[in-house]
PDB file of N, CA and C in Angstrom:
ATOM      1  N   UNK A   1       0.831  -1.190   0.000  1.00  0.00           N
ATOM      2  CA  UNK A   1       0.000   0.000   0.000  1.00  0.00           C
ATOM      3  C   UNK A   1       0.879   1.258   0.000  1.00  0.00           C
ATOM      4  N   UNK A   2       0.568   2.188  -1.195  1.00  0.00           N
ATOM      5  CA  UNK A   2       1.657   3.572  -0.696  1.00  0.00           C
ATOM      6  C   UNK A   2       1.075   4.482  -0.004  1.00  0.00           C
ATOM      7  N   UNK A   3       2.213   4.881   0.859  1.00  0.00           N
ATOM      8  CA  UNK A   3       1.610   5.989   2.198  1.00  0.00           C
ATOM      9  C   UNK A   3       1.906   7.264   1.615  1.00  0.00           C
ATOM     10  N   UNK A   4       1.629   8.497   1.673  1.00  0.00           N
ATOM     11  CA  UNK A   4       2.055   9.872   1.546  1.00  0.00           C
ATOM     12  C   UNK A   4       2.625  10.284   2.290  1.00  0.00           C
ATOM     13  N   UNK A   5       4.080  11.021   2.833  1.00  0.00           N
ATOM     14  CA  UNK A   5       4.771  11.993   3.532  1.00  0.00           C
ATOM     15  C   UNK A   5       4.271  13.000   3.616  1.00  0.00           C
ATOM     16  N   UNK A   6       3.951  13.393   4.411  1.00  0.00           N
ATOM     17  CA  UNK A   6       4.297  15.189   4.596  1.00  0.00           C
ATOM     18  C   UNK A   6       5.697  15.511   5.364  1.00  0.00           C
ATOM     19  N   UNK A   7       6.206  16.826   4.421  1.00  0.00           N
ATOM     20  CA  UNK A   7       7.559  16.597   5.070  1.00  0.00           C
ATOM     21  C   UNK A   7       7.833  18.263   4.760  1.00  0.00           C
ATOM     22  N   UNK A   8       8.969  18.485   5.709  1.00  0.00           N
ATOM     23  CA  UNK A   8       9.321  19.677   6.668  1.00  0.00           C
ATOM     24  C   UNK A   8      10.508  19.793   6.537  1.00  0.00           C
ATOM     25  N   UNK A   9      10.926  20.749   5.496  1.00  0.00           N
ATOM     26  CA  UNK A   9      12.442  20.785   5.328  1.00  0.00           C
ATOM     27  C   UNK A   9      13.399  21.849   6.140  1.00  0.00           C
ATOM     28  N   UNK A  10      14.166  22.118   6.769  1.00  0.00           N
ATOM     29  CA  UNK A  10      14.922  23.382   7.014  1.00  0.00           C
ATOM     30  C   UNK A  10      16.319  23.897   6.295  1.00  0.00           C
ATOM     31  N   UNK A  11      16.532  24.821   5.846  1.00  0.00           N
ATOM     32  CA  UNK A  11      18.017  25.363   5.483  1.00  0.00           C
ATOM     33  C   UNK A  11      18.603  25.898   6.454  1.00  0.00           C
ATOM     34  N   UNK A  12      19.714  25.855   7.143  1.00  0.00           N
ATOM     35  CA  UNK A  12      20.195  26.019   8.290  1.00  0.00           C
ATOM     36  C   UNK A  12      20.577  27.326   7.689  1.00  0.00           C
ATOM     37  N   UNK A  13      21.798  26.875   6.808  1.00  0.00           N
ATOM     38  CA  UNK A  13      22.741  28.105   6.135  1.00  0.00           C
ATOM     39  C   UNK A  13      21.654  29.746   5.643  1.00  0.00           C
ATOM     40  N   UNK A  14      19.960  28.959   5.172  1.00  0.00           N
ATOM     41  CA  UNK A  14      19.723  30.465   4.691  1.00  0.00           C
ATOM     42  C   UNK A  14      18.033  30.684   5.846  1.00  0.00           C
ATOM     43  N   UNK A  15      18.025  29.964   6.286  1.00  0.00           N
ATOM     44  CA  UNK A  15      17.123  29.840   7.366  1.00  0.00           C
ATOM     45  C   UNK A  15      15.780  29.722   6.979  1.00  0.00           C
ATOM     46  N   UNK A  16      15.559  28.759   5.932  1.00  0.00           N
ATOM     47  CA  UNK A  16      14.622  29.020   5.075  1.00  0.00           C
ATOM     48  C   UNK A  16      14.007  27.480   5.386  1.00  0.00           C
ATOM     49  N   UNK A  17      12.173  27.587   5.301  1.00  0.00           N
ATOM     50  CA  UNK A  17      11.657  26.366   5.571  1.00  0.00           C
ATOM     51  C   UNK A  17      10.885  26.045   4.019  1.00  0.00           C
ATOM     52  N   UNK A  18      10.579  25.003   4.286  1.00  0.00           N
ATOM     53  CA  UNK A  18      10.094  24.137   2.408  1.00  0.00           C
ATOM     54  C   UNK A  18       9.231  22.862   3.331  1.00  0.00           C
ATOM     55  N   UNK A  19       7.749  23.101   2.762  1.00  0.00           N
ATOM     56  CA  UNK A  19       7.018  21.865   2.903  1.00  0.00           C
ATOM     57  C   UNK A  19       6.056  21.334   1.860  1.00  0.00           C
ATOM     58  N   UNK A  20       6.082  20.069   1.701  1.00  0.00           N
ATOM     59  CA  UNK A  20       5.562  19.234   0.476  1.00  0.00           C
ATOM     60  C   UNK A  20       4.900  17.696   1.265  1.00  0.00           C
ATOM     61  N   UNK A  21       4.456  17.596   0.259  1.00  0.00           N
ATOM     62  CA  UNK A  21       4.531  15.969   0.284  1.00  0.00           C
ATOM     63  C   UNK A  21       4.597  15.344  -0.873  1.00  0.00           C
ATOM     64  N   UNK A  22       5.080  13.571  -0.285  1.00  0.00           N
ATOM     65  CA  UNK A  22       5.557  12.566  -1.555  1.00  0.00           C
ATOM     66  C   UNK A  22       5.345  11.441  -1.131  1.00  0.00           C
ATOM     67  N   UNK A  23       5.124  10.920  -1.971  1.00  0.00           N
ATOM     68  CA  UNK A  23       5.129   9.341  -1.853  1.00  0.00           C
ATOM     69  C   UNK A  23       6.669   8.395  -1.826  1.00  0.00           C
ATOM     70  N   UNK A  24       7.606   9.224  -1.595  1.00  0.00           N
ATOM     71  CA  UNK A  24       8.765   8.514  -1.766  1.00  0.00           C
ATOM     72  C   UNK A  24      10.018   9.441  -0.845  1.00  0.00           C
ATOM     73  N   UNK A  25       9.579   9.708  -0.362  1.00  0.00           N
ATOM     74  CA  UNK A  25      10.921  10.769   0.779  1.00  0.00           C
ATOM     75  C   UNK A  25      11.918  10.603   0.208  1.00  0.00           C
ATOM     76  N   UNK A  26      12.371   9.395  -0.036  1.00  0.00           N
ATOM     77  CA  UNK A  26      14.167   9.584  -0.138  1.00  0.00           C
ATOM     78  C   UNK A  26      14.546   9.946  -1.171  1.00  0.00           C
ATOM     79  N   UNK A  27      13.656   9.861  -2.277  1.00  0.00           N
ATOM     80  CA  UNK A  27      13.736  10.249  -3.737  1.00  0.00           C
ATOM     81  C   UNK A  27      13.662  11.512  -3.724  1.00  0.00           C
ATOM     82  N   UNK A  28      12.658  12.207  -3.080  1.00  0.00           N
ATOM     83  CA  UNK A  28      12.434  13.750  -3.111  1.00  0.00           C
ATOM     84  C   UNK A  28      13.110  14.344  -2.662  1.00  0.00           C
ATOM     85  N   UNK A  29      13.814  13.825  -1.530  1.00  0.00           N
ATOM     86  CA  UNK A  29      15.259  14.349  -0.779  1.00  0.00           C
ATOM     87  C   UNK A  29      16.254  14.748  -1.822  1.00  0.00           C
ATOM     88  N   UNK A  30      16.417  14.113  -2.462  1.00  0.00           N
ATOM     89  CA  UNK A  30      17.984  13.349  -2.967  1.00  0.00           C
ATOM     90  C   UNK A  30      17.324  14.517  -4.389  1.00  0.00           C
ATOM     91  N   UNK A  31      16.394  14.806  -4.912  1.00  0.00           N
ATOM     92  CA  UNK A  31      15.608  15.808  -5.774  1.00  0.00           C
ATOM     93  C   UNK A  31      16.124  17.345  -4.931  1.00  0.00           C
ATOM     94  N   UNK A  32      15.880  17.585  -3.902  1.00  0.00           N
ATOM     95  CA  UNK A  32      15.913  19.119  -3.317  1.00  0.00           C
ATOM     96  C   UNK A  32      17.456  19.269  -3.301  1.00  0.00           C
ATOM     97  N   UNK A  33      17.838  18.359  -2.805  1.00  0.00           N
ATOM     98  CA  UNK A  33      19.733  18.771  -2.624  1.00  0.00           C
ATOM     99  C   UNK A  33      20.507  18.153  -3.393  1.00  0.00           C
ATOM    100  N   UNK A  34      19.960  17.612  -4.725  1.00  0.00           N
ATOM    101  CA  UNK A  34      21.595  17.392  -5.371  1.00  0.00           C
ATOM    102  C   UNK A  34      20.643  17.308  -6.821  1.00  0.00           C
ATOM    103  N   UNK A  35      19.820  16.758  -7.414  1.00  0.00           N
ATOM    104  CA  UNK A  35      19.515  16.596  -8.765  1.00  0.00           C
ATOM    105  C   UNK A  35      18.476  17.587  -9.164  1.00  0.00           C
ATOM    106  N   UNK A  36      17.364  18.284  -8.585  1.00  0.00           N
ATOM    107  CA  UNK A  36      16.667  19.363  -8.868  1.00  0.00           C
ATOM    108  C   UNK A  36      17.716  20.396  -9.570  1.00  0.00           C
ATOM    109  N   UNK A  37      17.322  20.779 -10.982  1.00  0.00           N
ATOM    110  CA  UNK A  37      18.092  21.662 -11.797  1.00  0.00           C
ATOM    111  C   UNK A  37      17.458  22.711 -11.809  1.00  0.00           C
ATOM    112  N   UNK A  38      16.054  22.889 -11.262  1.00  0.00           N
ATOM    113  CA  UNK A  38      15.089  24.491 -11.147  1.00  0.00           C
ATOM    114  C   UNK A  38      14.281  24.277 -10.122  1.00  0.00           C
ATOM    115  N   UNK A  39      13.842  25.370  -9.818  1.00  0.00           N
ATOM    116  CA  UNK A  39      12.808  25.086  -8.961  1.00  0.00           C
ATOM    117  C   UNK A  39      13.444  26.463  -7.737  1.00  0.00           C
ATOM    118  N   UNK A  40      12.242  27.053  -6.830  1.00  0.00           N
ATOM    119  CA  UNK A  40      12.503  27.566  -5.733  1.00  0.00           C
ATOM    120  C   UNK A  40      13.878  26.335  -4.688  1.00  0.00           C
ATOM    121  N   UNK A  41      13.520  25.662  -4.210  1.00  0.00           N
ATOM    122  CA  UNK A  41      14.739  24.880  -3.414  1.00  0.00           C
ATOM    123  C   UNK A  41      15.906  25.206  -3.574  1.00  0.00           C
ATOM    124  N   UNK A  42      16.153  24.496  -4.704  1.00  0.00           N
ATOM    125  CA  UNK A  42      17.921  24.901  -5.280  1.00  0.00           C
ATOM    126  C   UNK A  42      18.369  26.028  -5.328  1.00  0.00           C
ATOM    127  N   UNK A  43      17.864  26.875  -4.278  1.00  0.00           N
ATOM    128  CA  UNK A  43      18.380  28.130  -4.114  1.00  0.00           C
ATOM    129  C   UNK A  43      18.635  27.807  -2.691  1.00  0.00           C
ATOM    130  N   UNK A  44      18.896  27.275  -1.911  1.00  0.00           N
ATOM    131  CA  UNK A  44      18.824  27.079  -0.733  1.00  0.00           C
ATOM    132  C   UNK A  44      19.166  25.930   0.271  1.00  0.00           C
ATOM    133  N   UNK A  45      20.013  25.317  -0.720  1.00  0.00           N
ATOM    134  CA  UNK A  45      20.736  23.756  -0.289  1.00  0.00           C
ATOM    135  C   UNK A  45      21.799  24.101   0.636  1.00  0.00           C
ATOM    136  N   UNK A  46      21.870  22.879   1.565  1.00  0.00           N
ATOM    137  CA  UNK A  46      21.657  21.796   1.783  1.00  0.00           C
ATOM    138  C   UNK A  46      20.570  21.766   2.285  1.00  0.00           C
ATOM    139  N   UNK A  47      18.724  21.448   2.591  1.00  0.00           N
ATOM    140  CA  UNK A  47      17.954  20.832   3.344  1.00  0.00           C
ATOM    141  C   UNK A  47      18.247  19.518   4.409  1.00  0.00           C
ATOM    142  N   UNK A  48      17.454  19.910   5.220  1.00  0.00           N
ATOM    143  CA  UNK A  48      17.571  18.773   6.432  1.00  0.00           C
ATOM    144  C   UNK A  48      16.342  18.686   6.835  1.00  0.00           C
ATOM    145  N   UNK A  49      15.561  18.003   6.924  1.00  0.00           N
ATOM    146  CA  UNK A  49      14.554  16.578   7.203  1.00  0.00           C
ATOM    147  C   UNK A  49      14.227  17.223   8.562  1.00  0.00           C
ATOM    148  N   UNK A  50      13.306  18.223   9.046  1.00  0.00           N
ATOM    149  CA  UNK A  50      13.384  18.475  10.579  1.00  0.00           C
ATOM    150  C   UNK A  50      11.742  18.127  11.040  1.00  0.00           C
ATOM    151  N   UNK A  51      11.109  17.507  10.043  1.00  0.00           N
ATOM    152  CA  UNK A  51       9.530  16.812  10.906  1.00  0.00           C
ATOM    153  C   UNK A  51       8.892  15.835   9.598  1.00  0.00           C
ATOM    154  N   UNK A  52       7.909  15.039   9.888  1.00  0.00           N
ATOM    155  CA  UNK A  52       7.477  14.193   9.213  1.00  0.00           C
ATOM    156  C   UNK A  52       6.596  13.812   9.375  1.00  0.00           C
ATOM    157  N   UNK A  53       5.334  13.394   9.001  1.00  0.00           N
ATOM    158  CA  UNK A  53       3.808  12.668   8.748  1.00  0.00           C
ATOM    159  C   UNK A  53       3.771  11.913   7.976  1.00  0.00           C
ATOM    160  N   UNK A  54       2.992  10.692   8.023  1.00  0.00           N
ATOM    161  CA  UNK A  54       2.446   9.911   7.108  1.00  0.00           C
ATOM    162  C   UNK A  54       1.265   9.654   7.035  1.00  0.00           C
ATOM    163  N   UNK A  55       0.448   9.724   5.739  1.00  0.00           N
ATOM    164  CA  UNK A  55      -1.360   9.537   5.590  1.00  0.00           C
ATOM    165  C   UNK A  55      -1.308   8.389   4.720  1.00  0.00           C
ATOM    166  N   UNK A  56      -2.585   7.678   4.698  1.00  0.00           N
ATOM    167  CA  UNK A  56      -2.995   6.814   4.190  1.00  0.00           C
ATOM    168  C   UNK A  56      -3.520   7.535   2.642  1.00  0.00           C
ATOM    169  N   UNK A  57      -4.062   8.278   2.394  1.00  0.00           N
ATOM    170  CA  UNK A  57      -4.981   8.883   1.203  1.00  0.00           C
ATOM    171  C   UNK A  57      -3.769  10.402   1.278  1.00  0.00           C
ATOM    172  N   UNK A  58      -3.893  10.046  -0.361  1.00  0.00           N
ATOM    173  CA  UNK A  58      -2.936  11.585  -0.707  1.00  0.00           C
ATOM    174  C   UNK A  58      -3.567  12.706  -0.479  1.00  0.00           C
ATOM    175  N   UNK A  59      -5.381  12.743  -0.332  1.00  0.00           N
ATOM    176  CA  UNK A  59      -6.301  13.772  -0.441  1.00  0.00           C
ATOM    177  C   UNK A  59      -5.726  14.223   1.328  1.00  0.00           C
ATOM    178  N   UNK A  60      -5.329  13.416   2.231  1.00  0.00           N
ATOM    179  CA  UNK A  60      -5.006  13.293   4.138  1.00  0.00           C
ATOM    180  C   UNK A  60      -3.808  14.400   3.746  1.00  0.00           C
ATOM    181  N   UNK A  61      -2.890  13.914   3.244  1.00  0.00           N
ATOM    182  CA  UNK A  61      -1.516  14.498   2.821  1.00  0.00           C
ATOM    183  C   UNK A  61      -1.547  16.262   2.664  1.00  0.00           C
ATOM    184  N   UNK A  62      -2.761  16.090   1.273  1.00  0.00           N
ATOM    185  CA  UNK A  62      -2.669  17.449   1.257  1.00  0.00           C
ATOM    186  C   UNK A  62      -3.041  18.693   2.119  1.00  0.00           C
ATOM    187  N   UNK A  63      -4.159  17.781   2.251  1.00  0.00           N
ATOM    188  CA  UNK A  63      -4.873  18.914   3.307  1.00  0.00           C
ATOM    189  C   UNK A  63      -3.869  19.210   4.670  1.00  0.00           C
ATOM    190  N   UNK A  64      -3.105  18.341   4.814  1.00  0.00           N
ATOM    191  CA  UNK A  64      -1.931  18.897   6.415  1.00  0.00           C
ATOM    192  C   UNK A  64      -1.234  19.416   5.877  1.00  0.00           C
ATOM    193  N   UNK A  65      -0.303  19.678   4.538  1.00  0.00           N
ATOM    194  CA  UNK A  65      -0.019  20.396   4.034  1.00  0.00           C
ATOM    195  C   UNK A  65       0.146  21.766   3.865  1.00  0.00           C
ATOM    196  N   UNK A  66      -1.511  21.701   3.330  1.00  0.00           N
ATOM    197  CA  UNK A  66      -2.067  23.232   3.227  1.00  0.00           C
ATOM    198  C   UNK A  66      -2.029  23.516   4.717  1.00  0.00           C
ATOM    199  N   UNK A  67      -2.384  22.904   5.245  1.00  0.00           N
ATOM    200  CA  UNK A  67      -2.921  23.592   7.076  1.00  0.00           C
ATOM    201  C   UNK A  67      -1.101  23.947   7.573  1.00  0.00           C
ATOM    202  N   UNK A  68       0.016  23.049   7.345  1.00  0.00           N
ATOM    203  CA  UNK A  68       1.281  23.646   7.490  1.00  0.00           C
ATOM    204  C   UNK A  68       1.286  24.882   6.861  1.00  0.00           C
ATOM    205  N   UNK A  69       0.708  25.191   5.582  1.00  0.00           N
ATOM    206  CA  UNK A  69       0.969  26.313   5.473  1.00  0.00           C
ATOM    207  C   UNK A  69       0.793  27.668   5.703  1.00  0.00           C
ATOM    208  N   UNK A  70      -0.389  27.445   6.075  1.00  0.00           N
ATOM    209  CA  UNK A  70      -1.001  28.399   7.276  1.00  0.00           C
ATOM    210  C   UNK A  70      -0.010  29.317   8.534  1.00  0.00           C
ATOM    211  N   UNK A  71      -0.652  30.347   9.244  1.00  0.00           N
ATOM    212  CA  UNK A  71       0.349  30.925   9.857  1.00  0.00           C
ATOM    213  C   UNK A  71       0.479  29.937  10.797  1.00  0.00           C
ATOM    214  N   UNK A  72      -0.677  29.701  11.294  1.00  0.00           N
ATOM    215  CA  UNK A  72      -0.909  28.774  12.819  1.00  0.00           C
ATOM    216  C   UNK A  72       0.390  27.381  12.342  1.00  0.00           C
ATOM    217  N   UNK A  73       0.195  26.713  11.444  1.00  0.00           N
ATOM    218  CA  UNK A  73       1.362  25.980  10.807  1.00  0.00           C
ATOM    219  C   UNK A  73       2.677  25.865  10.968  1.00  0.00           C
ATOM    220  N   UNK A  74       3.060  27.364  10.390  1.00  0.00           N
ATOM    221  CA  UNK A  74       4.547  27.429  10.491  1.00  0.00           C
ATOM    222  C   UNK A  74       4.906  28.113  11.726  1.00  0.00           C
ATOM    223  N   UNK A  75       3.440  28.463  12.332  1.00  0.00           N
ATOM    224  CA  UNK A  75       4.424  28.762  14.086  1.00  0.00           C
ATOM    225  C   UNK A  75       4.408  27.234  14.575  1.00  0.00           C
ATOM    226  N   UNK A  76       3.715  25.875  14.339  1.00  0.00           N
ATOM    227  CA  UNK A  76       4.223  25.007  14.781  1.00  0.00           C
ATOM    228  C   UNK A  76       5.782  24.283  14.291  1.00  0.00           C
ATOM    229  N   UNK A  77       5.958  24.721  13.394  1.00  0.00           N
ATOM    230  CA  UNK A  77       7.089  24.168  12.065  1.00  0.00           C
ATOM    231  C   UNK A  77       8.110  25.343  12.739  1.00  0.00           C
ATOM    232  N   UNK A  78       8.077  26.651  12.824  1.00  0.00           N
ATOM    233  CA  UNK A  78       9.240  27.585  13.575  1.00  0.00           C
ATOM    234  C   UNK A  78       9.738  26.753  15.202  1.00  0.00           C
ATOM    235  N   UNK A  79       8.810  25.974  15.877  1.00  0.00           N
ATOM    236  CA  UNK A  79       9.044  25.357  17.377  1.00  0.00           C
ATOM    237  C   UNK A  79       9.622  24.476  16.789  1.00  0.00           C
ATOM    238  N   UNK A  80       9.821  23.786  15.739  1.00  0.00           N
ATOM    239  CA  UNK A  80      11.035  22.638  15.547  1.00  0.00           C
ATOM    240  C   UNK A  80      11.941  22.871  15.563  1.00  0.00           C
ATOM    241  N   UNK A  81      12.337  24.531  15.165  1.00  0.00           N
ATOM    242  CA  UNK A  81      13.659  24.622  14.813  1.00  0.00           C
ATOM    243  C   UNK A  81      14.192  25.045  16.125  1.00  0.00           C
ATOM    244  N   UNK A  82      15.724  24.627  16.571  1.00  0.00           N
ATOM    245  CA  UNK A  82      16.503  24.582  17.787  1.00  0.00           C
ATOM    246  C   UNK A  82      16.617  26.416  17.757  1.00  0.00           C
ATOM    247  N   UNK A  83      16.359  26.860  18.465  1.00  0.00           N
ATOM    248  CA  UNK A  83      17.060  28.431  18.945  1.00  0.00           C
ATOM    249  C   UNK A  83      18.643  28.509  18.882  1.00  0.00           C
ATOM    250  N   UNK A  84      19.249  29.384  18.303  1.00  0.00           N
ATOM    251  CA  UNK A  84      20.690  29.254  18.670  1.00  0.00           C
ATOM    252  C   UNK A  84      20.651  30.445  19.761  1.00  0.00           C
ATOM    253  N   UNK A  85      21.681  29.982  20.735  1.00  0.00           N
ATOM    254  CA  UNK A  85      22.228  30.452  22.147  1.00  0.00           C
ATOM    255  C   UNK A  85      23.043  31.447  21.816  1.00  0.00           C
ATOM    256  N   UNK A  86      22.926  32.528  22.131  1.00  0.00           N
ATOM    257  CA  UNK A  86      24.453  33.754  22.129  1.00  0.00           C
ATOM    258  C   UNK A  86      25.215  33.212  22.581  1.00  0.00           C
TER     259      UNK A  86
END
């Protein structure tokens, strides 16, 4: 049975967040930081993997998605990321 990801990327270096989903994470990974030739991302490599979901129905997928994208969303998606300490 294929599951859908929702997935939560961070750029450390430009402090920049990216969320999608896929049916194949490691493929889409390996797409944002090394073989994607266009696209918004590739402005902003290396990504790192900082949250994750899985749905049964891609229609589940999207809709958390969209709701990540929301403000309420990415103030939960900003609490993933570690604070740096002075």
């Amino acid at each position: 049975m294929v599951t859908f990801t929702v997935y939560v990327l961070h750029s450390e270096k430009f402090n920049k967040i990216y969320i999608g989903f896929t049916s194949d994470l490691e493929k889409r990974l390996i797409s944002h930081n090394e073989l994607g030739k266009k696209g918004w991302t590739i402005k902003f490599r290396p990504w790192k993997v900082i949250h994750t979901e899985e749905f049964e129905s891609k229609k589940e997928a999207m809709n958390r998605e969209k709701y990540l994208k929301t403000g309420a969303g990415r103030e939960f998606i900003r609490s993933l990321i570690p604070k740096e300490t002075p």
